[in-house]
C-alpha atoms as a PDB file:
ATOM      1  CA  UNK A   1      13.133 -61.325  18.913  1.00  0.00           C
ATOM      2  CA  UNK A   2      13.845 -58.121  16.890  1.00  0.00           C
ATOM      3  CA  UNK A   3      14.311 -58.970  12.872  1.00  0.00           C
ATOM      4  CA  UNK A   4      17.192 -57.693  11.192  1.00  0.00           C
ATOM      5  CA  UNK A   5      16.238 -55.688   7.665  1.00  0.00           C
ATOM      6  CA  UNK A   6      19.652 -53.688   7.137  1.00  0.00           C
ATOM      7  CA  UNK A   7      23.131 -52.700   8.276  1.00  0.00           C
ATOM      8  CA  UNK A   8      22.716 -49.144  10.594  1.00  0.00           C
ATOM      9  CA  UNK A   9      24.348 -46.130   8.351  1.00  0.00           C
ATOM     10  CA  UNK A  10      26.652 -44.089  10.399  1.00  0.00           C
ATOM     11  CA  UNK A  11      25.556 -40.221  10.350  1.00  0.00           C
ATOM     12  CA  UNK A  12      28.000 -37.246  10.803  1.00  0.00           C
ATOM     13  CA  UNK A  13      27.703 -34.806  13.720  1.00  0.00           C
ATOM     14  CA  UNK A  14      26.234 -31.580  12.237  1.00  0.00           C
ATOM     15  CA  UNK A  15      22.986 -30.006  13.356  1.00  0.00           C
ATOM     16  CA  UNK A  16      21.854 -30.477   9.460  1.00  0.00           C
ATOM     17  CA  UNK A  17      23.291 -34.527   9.560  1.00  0.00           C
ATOM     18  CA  UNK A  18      21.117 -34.492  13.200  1.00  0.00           C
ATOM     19  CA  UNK A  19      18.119 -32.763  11.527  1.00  0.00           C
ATOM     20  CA  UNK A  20      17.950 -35.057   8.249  1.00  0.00           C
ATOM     21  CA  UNK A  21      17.088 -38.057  10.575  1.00  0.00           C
ATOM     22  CA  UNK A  22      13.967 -35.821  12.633  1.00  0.00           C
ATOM     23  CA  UNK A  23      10.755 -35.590  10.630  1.00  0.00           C
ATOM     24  CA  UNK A  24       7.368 -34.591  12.178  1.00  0.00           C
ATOM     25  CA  UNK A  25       4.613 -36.853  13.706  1.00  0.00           C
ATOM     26  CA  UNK A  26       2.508 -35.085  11.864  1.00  0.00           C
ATOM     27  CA  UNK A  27       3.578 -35.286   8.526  1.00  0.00           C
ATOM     28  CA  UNK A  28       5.848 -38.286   7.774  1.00  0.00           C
ATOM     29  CA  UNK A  29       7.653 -38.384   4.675  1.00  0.00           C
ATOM     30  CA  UNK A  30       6.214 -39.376   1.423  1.00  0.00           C
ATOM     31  CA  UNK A  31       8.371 -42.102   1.223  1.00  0.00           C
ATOM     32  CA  UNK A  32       9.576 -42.905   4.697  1.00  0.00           C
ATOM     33  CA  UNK A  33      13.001 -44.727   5.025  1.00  0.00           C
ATOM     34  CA  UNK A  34      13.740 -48.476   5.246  1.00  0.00           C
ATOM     35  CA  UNK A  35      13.654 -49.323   9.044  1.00  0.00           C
ATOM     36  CA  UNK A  36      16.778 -51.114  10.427  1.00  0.00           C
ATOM     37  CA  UNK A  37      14.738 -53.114  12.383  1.00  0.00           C
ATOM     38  CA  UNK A  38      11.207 -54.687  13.750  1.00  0.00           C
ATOM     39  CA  UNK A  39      11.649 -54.553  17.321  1.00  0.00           C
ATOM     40  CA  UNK A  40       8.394 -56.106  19.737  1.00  0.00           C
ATOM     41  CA  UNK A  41       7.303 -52.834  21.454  1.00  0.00           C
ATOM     42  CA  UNK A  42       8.074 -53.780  24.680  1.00  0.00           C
ATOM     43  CA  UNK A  43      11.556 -53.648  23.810  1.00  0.00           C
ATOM     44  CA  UNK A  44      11.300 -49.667  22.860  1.00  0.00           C
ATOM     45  CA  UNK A  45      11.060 -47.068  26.159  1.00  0.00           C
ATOM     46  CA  UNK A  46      10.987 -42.940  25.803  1.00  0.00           C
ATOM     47  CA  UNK A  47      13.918 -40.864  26.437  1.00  0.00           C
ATOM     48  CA  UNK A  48      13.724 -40.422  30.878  1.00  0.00           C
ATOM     49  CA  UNK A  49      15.035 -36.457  29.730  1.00  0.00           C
ATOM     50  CA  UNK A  50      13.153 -35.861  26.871  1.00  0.00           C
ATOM     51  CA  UNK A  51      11.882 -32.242  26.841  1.00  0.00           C
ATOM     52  CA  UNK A  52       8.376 -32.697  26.116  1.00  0.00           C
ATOM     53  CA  UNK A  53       6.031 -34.086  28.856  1.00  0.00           C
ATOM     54  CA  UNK A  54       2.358 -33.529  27.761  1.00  0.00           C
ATOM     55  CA  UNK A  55       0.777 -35.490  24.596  1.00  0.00           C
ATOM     56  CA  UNK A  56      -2.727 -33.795  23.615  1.00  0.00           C
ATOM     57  CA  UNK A  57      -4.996 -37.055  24.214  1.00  0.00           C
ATOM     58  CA  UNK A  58      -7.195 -36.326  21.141  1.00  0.00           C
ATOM     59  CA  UNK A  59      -4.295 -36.138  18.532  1.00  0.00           C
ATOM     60  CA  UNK A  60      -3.111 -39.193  20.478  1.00  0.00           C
ATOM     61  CA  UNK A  61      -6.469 -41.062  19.376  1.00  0.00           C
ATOM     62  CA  UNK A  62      -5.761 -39.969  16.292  1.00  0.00           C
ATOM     63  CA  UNK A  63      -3.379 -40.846  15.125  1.00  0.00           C
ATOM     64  CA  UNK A  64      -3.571 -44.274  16.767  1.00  0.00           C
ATOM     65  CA  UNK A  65      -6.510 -44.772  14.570  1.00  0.00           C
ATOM     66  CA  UNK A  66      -4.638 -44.318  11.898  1.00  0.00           C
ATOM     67  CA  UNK A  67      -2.211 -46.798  13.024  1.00  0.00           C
ATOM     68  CA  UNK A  68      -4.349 -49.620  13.633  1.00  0.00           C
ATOM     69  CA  UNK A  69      -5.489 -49.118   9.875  1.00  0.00           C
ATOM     70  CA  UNK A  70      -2.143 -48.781   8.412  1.00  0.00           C
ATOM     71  CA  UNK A  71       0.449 -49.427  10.785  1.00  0.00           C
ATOM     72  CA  UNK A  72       3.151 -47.647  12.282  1.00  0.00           C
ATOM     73  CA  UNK A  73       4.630 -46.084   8.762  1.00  0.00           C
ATOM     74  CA  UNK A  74       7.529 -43.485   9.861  1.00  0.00           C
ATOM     75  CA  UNK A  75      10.268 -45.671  11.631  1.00  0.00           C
ATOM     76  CA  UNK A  76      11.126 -44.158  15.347  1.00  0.00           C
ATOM     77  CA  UNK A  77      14.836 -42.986  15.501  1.00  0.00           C
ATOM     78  CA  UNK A  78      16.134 -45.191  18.890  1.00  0.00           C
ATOM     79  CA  UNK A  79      19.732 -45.726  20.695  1.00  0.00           C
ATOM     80  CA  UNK A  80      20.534 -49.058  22.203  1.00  0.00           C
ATOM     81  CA  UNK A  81      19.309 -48.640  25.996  1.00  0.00           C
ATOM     82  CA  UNK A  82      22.712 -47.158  28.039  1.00  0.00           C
ATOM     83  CA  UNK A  83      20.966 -48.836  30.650  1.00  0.00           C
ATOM     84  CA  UNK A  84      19.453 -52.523  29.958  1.00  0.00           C
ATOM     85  CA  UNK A  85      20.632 -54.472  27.354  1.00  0.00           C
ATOM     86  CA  UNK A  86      18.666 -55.809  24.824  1.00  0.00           C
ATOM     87  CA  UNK A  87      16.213 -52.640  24.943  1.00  0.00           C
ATOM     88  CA  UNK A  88      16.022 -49.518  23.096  1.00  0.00           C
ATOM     89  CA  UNK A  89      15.824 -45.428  23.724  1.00  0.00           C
ATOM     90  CA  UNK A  90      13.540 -43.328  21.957  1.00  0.00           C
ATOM     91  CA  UNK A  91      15.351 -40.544  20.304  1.00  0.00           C
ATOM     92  CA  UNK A  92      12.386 -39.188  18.210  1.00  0.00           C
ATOM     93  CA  UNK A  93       8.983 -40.501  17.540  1.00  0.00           C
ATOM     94  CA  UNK A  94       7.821 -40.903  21.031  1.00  0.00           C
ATOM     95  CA  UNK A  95       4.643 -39.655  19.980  1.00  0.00           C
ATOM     96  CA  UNK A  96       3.868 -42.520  17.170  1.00  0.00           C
ATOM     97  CA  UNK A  97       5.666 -44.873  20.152  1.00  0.00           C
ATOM     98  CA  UNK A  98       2.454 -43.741  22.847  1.00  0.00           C
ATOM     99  CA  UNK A  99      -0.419 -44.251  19.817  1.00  0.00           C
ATOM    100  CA  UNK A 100       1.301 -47.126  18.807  1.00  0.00           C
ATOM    101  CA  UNK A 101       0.274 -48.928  22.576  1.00  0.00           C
ATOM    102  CA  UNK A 102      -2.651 -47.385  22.233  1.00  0.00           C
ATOM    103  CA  UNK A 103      -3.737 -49.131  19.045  1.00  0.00           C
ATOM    104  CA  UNK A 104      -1.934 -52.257  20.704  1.00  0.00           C
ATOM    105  CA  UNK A 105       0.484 -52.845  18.180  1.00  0.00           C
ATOM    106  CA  UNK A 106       2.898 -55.843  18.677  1.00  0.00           C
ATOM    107  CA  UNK A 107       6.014 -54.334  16.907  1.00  0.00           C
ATOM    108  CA  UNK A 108       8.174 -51.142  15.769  1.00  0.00           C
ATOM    109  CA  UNK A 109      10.168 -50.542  12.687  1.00  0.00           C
ATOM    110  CA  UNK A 110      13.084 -48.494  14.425  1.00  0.00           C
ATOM    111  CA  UNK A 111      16.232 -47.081  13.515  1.00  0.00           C
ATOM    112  CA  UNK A 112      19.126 -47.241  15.315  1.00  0.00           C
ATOM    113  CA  UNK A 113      21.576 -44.462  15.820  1.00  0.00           C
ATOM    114  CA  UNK A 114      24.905 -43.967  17.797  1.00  0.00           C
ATOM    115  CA  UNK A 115      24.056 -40.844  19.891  1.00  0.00           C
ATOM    116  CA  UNK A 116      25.582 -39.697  22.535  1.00  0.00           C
ATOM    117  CA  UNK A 117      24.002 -37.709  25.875  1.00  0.00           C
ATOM    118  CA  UNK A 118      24.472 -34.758  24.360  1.00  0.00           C
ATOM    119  CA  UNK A 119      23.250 -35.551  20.601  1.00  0.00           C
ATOM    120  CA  UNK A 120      19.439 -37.286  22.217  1.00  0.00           C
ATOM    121  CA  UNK A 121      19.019 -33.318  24.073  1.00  0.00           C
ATOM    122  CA  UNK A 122      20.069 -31.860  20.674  1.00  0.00           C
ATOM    123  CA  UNK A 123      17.971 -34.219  18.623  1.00  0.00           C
ATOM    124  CA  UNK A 124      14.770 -33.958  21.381  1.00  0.00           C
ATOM    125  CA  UNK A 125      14.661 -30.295  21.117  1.00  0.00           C
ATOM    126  CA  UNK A 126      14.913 -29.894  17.446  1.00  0.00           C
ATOM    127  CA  UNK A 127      11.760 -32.600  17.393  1.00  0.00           C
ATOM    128  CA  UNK A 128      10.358 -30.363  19.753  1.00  0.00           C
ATOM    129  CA  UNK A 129      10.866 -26.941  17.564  1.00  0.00           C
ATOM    130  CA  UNK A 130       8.927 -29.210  14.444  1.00  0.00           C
ATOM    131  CA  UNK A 131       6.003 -30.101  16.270  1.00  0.00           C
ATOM    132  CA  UNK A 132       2.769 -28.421  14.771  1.00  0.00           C
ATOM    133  CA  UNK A 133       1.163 -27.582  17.708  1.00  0.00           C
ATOM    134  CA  UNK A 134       4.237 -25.734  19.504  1.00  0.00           C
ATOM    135  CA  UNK A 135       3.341 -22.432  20.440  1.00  0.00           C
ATOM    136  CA  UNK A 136       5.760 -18.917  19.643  1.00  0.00           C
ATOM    137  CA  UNK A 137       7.469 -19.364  23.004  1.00  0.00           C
ATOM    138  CA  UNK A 138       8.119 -22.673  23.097  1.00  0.00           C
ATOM    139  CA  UNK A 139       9.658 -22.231  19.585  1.00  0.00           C
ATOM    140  CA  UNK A 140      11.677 -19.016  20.195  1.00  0.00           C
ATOM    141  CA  UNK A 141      12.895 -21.202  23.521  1.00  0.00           C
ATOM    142  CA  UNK A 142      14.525 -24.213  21.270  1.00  0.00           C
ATOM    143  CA  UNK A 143      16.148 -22.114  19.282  1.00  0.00           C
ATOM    144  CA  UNK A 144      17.829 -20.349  22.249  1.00  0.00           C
ATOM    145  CA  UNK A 145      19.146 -23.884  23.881  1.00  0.00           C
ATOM    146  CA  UNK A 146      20.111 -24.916  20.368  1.00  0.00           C
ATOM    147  CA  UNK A 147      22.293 -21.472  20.264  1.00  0.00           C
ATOM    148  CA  UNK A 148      23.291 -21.447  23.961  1.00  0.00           C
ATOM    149  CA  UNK A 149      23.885 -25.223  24.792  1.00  0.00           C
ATOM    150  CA  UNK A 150      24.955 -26.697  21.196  1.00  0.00           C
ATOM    151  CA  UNK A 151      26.316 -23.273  19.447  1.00  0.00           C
ATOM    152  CA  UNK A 152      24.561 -23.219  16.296  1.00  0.00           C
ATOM    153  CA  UNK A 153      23.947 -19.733  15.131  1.00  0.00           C
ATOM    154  CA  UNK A 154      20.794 -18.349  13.656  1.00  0.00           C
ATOM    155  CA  UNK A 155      22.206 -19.304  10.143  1.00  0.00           C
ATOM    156  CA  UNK A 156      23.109 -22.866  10.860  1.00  0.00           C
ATOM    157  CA  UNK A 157      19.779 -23.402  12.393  1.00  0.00           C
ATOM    158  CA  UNK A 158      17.789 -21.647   9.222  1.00  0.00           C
ATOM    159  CA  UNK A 159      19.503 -23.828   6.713  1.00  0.00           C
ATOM    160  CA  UNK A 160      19.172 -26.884   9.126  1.00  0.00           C
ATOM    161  CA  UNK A 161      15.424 -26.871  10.006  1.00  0.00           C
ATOM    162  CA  UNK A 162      14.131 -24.996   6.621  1.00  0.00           C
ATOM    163  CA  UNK A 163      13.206 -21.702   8.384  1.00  0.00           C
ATOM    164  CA  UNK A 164      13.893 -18.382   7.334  1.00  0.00           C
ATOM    165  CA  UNK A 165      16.551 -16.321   9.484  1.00  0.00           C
ATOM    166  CA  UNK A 166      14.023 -13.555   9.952  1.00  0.00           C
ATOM    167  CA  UNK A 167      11.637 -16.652  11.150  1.00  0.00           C
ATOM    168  CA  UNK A 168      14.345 -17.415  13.911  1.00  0.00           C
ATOM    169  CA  UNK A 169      15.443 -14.024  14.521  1.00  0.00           C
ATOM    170  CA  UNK A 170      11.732 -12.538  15.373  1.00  0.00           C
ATOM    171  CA  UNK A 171      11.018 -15.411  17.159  1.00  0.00           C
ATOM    172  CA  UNK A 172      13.582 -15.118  19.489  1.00  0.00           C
ATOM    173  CA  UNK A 173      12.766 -11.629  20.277  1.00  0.00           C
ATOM    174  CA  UNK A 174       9.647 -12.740  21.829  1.00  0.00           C
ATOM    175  CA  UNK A 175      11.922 -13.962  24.514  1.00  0.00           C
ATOM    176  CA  UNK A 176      12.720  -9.924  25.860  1.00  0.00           C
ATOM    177  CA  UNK A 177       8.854  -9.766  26.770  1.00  0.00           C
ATOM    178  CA  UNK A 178       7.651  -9.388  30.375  1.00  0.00           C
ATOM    179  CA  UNK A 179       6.398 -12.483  31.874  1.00  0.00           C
ATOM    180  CA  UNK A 180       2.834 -11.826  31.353  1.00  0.00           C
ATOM    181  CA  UNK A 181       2.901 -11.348  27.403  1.00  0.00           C
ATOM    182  CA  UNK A 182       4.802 -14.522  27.074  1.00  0.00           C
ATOM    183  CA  UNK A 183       1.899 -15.856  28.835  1.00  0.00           C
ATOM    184  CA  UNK A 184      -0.595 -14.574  27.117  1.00  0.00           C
ATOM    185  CA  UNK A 185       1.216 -15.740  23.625  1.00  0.00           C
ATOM    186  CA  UNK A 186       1.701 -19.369  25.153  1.00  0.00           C
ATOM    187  CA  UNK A 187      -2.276 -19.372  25.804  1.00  0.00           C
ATOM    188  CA  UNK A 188      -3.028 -17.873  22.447  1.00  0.00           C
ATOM    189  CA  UNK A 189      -4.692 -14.983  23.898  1.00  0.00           C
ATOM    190  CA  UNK A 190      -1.582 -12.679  21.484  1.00  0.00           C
ATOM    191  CA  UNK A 191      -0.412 -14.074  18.493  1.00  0.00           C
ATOM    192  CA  UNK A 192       3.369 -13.413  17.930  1.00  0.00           C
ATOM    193  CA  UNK A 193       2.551 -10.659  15.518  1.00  0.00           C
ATOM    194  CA  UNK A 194       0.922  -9.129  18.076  1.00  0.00           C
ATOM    195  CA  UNK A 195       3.517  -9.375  20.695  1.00  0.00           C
ATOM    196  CA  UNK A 196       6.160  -7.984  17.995  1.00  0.00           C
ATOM    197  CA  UNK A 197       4.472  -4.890  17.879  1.00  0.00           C
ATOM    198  CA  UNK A 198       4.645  -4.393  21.774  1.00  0.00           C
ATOM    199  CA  UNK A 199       8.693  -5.596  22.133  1.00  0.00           C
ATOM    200  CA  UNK A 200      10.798  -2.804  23.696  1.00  0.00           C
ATOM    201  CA  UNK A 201       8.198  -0.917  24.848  1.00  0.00           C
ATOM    202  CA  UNK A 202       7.708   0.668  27.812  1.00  0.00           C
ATOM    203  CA  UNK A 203       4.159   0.157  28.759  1.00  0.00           C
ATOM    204  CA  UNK A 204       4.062  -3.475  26.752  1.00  0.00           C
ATOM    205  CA  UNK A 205       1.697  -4.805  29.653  1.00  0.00           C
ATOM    206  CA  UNK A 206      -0.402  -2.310  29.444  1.00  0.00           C
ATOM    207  CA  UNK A 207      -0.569  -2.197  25.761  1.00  0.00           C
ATOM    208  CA  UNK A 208      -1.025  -5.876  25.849  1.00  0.00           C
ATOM    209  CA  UNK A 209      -4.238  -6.182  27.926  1.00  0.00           C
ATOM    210  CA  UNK A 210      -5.869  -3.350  25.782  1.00  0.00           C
ATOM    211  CA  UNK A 211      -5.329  -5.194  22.509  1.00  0.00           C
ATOM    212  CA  UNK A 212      -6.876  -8.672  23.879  1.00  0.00           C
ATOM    213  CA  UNK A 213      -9.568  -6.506  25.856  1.00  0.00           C
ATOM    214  CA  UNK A 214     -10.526  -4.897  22.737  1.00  0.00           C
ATOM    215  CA  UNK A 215      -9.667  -7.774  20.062  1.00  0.00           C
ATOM    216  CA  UNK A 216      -7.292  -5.359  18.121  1.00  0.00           C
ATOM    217  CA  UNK A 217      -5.803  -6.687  15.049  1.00  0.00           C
ATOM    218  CA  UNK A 218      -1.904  -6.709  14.079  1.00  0.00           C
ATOM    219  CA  UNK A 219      -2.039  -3.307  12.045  1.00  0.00           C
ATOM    220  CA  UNK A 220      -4.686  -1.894  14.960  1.00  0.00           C
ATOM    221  CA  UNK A 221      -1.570  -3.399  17.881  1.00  0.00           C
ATOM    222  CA  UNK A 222       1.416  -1.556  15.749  1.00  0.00           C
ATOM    223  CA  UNK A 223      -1.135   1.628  15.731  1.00  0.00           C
ATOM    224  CA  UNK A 224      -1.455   1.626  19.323  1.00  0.00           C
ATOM    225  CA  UNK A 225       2.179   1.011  20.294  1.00  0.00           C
ATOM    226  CA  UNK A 226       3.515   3.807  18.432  1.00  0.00           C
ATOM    227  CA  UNK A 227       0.754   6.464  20.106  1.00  0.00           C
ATOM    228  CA  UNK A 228       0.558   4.733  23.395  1.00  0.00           C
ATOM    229  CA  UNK A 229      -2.379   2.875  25.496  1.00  0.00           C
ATOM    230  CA  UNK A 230      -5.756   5.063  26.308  1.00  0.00           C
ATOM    231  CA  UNK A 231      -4.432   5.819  29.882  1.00  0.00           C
ATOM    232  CA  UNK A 232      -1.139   7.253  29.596  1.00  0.00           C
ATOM    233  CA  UNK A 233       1.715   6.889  31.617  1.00  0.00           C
ATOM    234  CA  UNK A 234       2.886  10.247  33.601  1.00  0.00           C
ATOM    235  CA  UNK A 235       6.111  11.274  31.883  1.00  0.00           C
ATOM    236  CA  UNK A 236       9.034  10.995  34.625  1.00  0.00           C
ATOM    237  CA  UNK A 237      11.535  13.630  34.410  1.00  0.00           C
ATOM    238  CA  UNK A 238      14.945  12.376  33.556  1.00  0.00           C
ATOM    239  CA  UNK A 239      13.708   8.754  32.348  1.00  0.00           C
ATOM    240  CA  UNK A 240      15.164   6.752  29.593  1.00  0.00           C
ATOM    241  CA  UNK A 241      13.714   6.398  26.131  1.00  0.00           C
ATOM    242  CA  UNK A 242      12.169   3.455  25.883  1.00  0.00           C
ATOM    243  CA  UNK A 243      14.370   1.841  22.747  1.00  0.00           C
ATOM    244  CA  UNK A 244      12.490   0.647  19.276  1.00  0.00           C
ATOM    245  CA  UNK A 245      11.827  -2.546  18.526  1.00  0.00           C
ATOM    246  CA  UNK A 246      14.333  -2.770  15.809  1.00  0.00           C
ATOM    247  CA  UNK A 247      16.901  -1.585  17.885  1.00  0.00           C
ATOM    248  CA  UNK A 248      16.268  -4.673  20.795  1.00  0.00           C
ATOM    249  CA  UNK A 249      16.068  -6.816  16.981  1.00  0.00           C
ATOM    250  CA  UNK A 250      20.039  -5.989  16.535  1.00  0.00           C
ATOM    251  CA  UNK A 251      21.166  -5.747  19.891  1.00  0.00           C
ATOM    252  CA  UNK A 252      19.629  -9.726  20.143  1.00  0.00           C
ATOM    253  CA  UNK A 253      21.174 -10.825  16.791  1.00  0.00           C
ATOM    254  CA  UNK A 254      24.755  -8.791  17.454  1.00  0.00           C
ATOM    255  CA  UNK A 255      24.443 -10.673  21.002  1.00  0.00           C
ATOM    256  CA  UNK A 256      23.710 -14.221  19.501  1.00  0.00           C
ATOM    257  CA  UNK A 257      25.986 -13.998  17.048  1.00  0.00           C
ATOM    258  CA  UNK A 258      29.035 -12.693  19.246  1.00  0.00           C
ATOM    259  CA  UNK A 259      28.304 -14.534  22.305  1.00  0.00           C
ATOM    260  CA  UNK A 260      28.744 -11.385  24.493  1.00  0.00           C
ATOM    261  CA  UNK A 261      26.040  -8.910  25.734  1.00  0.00           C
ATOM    262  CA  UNK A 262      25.684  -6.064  23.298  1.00  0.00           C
ATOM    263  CA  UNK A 263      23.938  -2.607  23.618  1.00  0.00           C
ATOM    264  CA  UNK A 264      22.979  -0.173  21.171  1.00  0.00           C
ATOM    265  CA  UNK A 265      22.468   3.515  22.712  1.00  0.00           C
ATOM    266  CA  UNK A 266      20.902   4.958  19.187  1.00  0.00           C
ATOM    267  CA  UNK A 267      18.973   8.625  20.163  1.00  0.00           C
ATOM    268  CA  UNK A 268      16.322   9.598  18.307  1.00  0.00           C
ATOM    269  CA  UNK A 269      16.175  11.656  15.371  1.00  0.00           C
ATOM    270  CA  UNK A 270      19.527  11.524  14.905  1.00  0.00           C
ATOM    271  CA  UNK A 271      21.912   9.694  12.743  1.00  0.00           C
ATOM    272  CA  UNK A 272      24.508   8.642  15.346  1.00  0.00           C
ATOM    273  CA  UNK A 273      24.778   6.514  18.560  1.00  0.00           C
ATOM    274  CA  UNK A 274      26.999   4.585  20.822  1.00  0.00           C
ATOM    275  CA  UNK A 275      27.743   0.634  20.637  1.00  0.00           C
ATOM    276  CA  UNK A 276      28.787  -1.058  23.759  1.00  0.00           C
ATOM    277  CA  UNK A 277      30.364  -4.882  23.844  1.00  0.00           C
ATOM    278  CA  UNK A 278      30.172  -6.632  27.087  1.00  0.00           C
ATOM    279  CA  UNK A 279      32.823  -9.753  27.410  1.00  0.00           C
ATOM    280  CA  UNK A 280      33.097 -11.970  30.497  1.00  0.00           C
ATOM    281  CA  UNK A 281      36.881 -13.424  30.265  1.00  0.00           C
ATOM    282  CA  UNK A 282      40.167 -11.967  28.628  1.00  0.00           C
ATOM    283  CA  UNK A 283      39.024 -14.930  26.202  1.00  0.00           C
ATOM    284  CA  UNK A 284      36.097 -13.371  25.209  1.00  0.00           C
ATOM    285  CA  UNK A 285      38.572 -10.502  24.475  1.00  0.00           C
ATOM    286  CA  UNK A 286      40.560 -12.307  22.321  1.00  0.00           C
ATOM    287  CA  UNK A 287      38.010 -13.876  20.827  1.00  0.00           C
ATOM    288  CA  UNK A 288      36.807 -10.719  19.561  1.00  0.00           C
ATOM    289  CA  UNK A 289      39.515  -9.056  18.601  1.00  0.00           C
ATOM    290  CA  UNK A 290      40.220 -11.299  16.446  1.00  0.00           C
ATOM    291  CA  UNK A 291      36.717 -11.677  14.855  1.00  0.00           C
ATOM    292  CA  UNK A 292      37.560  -7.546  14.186  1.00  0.00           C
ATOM    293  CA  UNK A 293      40.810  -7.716  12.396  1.00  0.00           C
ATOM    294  CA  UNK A 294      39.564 -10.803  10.659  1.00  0.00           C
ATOM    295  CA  UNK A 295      41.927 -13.357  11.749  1.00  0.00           C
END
């Protein structure tokens, strides 16, 4: 039978109120918070939607070792079940809830929250974004949900998770890559310094496989992208100019931050250009025009 150690606190409904209750596996706090409860670990299931479906086995061990010394020492954040009484849902710390078996623990300090639906997605992906082993595009594809489902702008999410803007913002440029480089930065075979070089241009694919093929550095990649891979390309008459990568930067963040599709038509050399705003729904009119006139 669970134990009762406190009263649950209530918590408001901002991404920061959402993020001070999500800490990493990894690195729990240095003094983790009083659990609400001690619940018999049969009692606790994962999240059925939760994001994340592979647990490296060896971190697993682990830390599991490091539970049967010590215990389980970061509480796991938990709803009641929505569907069997008595039972509880993990919100965060399914991780610590998987070594926890494994070093066959008999109970959980938990702590119970009042989510909704909609709060458990929010709250699994911003676990997700903390996780140390997450790689560039897995990153870079939190923030987007956390922007496109939930509506948090690059700003709300910097303050909230303790990243820089420029963190977020570079990150999600990854996402304008060709299939392939994604790829290659999911396997580690780019870095996302690498791949930042490379965004916006032309022959990125190209220029990607040379710079793994030849084990090019950051500095060696941004050499290379501005001159062009070994085999070039035939020119085609009439083609556009592939745009820079700070230009795809702004067009991203303008888009993000207006909610409508934005392109920049800058030409080269020179000092002007043309900005185009793309809106869906006489809404998205309004919407801007009053974001304009400052209203």
């Amino acid at each position: 039978m669970a134990r009762s150690i406190k009263k649950t606190r209530g918590l408001g409904r901002g991404l920061s109120a959402l993020m001070s209750d999500v800490t990493q596996d990894e690195t729990p706090a240095a003094t983790p918070p009083r659990p609400d409860l001690m619940v018999p670990i049969e009692q606790v299931h994962p999240n059925p939607d939760q994001p994340r479906r592979t647990f490296a086995q060896d971190a697993l061990d682990e830390l599991a070792a490091s539970i049967a010394e010590k215990g389980v020492i970061q509480p796991l954040i938990v709803r009641k079940s929505p569907e069997k009484a008595g039972t509880y849902e993990i919100v965060a710390g399914e991780r610590r809830w998987r070594a926890a078996q494994i070093a066959k623990q008999h109970e959980l300090p938990i702590l119970v929250r009042d989510y909704n639906d909609t709060e458990v997605l929010e709250i699994a992906i911003i676990e997700n974004i903390q996780r140390a082993d997450l790689n560039p595009i897995d990153e870079a594809a939190g923030y987007r949900q956390l922007m496109d489902r939930f509506g948090h702008t690059q700003d709300q999410m910097a303050t909230a998770l303790g990243k820089s803007r420029s963190h977020i913002a570079n990150l999600m440029r990854l996402l304008s890559l060709p299939d392939e480089i994604r790829n290659y930065l999911i396997s580690g075979a780019l870095s996302a310094g690498h791949a930042r070089a490379l965004i916006g241009h032309d022959q990125a694919v190209q220029l990607a496989r040379e710079v793994i093929q030849r084990k090019l550095s950051v500095r060696e990649t941004e050499k290379l992208a501005k001159k062009g891979p070994a085999i070039k390309k035939r020119a085609v008459p009439g083609a556009p100019v592939p745009k820079d990568a700070d230009t795809v930067q702004i067009e991203n963040e303008l888009s993000a931050t207006l909610r409508m599709k934005v392109t920049i038509d800058h030409k080269p050399n020179e000092e002007g250009g043309k900005m185009s705003i793309s809106y869906t729904s006489l809404d998205q009119l309004d919407d801007l025009l009053r974001a304009l006139s400052g209203h």
